[in-house]
N, C-alpha and C. Protein backbone atom coordinates (compact mmCIF):
# COMPACT_ATOMS: atom_id res chain seq x y z
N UNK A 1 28.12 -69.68 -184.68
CA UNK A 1 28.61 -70.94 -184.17
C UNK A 1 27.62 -72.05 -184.54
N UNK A 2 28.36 -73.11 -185.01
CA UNK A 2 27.01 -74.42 -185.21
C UNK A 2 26.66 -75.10 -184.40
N UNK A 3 25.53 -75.61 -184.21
CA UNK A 3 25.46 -76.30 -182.88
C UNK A 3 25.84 -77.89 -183.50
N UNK A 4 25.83 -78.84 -182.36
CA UNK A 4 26.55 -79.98 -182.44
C UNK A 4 25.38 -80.68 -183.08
N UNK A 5 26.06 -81.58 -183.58
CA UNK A 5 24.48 -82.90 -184.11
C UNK A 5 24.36 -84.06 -182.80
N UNK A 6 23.32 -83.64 -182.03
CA UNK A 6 23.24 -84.33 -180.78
C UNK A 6 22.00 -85.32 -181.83
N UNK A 7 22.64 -86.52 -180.76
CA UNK A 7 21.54 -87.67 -180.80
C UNK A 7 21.12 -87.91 -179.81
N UNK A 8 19.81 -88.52 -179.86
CA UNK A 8 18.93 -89.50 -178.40
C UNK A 8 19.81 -90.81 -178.21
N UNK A 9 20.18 -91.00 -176.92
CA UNK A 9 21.05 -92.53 -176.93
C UNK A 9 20.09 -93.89 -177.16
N UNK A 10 18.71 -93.64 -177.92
CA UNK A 10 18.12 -94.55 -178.26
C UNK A 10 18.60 -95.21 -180.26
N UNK A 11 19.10 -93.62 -180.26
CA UNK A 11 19.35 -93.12 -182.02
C UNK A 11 21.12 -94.31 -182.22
N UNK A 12 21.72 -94.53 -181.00
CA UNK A 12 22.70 -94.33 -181.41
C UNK A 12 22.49 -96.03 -181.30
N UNK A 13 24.36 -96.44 -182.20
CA UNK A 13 24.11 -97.82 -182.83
C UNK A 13 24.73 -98.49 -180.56
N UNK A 14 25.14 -99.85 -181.06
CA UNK A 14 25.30 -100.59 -179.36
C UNK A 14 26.70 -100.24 -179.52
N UNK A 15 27.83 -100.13 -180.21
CA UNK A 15 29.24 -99.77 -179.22
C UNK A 15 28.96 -98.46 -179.65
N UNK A 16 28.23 -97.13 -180.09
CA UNK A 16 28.74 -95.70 -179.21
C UNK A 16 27.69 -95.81 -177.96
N UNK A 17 26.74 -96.48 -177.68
CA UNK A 17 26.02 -96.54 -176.69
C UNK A 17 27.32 -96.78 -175.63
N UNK A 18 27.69 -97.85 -175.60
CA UNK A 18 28.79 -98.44 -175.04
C UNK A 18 30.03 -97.51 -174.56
N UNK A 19 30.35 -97.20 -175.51
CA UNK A 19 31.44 -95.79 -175.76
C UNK A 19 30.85 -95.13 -174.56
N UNK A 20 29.55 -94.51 -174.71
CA UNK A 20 29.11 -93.28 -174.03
C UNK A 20 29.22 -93.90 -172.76
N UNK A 21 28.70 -94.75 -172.17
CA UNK A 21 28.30 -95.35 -171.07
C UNK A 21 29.98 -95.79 -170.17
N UNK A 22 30.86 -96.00 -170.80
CA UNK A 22 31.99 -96.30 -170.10
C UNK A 22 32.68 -95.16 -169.79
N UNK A 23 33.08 -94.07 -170.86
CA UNK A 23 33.01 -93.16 -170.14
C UNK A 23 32.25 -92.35 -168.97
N UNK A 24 31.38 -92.31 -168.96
CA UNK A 24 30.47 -92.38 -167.90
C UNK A 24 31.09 -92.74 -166.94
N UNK A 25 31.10 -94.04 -167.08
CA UNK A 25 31.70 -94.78 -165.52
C UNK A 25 32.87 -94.72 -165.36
N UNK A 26 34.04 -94.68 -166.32
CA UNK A 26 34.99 -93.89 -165.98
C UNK A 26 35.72 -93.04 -164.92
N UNK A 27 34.53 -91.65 -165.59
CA UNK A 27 34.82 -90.51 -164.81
C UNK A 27 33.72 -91.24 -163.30
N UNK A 28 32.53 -91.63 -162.80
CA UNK A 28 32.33 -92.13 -161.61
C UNK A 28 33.50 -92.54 -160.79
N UNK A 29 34.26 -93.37 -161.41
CA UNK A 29 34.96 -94.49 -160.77
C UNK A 29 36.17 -93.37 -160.12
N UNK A 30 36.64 -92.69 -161.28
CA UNK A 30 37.65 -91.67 -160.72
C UNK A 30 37.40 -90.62 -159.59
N UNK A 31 36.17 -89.96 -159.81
CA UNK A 31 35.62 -89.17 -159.10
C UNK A 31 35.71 -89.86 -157.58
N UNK A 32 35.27 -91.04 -157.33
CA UNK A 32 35.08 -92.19 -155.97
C UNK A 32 36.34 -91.73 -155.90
N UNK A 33 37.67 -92.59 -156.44
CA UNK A 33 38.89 -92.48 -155.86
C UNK A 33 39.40 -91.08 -155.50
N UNK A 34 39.16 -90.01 -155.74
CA UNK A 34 39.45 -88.70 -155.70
C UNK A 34 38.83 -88.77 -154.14
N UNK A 35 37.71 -89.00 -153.91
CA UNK A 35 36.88 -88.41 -152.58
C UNK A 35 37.30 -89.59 -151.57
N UNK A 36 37.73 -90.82 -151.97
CA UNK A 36 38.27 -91.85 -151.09
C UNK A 36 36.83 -92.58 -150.97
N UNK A 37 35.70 -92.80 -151.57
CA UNK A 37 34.82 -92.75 -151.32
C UNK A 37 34.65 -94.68 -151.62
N UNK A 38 33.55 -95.43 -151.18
CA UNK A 38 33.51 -96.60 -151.63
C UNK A 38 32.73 -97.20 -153.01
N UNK A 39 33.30 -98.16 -153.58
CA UNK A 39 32.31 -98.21 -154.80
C UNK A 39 31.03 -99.59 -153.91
N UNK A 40 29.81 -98.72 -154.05
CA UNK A 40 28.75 -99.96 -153.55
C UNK A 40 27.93 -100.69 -154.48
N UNK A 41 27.37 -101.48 -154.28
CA UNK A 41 26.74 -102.30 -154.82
C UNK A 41 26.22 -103.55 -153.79
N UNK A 42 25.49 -104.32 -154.61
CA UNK A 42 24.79 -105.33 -154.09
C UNK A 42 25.07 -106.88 -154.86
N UNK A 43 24.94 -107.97 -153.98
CA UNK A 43 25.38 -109.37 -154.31
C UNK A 43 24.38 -110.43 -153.45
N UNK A 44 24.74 -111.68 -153.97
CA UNK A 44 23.59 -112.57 -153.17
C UNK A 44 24.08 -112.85 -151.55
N UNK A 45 24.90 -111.61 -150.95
CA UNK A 45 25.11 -111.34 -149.81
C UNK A 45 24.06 -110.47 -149.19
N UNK A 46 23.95 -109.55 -149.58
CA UNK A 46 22.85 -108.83 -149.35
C UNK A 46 21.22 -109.09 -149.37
N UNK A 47 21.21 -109.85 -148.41
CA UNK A 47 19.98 -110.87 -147.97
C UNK A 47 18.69 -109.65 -147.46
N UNK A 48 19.17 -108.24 -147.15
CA UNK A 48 18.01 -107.57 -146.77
C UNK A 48 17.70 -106.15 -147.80
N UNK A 49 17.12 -105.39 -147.85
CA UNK A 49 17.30 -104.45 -148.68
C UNK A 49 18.20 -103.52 -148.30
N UNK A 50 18.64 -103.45 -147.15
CA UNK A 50 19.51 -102.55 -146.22
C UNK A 50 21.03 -102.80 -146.15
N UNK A 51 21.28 -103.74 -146.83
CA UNK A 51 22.56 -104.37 -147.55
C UNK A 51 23.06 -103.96 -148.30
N UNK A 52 24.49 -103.90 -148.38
CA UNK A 52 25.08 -103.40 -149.37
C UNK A 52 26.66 -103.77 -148.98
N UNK A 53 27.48 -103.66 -150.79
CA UNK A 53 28.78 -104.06 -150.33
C UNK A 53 29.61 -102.90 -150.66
N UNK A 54 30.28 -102.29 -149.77
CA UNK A 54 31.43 -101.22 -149.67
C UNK A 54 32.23 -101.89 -150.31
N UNK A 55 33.43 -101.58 -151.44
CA UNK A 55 34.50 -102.13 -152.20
C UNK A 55 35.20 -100.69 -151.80
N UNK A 56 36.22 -100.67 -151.52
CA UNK A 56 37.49 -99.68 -151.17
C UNK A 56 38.64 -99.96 -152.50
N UNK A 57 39.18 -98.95 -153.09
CA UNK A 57 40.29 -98.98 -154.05
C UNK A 57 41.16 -99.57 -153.66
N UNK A 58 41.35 -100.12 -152.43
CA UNK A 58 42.70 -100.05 -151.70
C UNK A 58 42.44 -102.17 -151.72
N UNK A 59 41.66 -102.36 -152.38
CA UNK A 59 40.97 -103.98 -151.63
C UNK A 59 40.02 -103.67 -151.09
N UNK A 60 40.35 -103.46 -150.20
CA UNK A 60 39.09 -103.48 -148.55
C UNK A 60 37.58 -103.82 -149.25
N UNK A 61 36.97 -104.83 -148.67
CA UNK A 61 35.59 -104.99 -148.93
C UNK A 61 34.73 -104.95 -147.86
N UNK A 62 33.47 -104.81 -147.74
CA UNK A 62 32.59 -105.17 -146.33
C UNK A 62 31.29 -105.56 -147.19
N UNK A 63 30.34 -106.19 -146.18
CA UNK A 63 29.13 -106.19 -146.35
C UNK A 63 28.67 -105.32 -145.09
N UNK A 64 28.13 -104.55 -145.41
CA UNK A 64 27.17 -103.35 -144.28
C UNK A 64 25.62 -103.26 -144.06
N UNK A 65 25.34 -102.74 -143.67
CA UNK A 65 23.96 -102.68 -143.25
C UNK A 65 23.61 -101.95 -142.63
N UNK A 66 23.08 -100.56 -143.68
CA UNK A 66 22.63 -99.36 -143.33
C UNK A 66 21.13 -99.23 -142.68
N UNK A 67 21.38 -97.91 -141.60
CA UNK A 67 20.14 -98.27 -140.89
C UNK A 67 19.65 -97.15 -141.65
N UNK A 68 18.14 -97.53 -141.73
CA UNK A 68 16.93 -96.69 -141.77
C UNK A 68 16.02 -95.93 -141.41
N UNK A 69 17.02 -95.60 -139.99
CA UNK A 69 16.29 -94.62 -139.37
C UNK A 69 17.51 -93.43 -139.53
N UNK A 70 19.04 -93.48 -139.69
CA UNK A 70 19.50 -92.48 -139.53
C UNK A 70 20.80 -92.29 -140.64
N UNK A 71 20.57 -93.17 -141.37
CA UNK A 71 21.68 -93.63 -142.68
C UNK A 71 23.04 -94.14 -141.93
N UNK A 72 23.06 -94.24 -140.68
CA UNK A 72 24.21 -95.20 -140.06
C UNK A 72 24.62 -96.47 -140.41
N UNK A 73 25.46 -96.48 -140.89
CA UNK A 73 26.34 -98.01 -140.97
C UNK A 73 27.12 -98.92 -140.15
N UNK A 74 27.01 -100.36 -140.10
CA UNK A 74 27.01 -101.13 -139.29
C UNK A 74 28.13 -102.19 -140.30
N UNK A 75 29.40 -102.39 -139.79
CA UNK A 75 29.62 -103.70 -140.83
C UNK A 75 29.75 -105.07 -140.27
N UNK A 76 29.15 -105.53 -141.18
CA UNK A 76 28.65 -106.71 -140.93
C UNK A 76 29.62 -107.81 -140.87
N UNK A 77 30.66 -107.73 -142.22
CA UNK A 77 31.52 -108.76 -142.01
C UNK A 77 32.74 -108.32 -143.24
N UNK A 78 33.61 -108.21 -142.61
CA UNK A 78 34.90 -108.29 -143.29
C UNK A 78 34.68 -109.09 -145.12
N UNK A 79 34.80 -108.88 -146.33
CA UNK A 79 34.92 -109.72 -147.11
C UNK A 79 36.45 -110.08 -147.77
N UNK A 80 37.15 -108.98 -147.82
CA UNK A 80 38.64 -109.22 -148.49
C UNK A 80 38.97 -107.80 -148.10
């Protein structure tokens, strides 16, 4: 059997970098909707490090604010 001609993603040109990387997120994004799970991230809402914004597939947004003593979430404010 031959083995594949793998490259370093430093080797490769900017759209298969690209290529590689969207797939990537792709399958993330699907995987989230499968588990019902939220896509998070951060915005110039997130005024503390403990901030973060829940995005739901469905719409639903929040800004939250996870605690640091027990990974509990708190939401902070409705966004859409």
């Amino acid at each position: 059997m031959e083995a594949k001609n793998h490259r370093l993603i430093f080797e490769l040109s900017k759209s298969e970098r690209e290529r590689k990387f969207k797939k990537v997120l792709k399958g993330v994004f699907n995987l989230t909707l499968e588990l019902n799970q939220p896509i998070v991230f951060k915005n110039d809402l997130c005024i503390k490090g403990n901030y973060f914004i829940h995005q739901y597939h469905d719409g639903r947004m929040y800004l939250i604010e996870q605690s640091q003593k027990d990974s509990s979430e708190i939401i902070l404010k409705k966004l859409a």
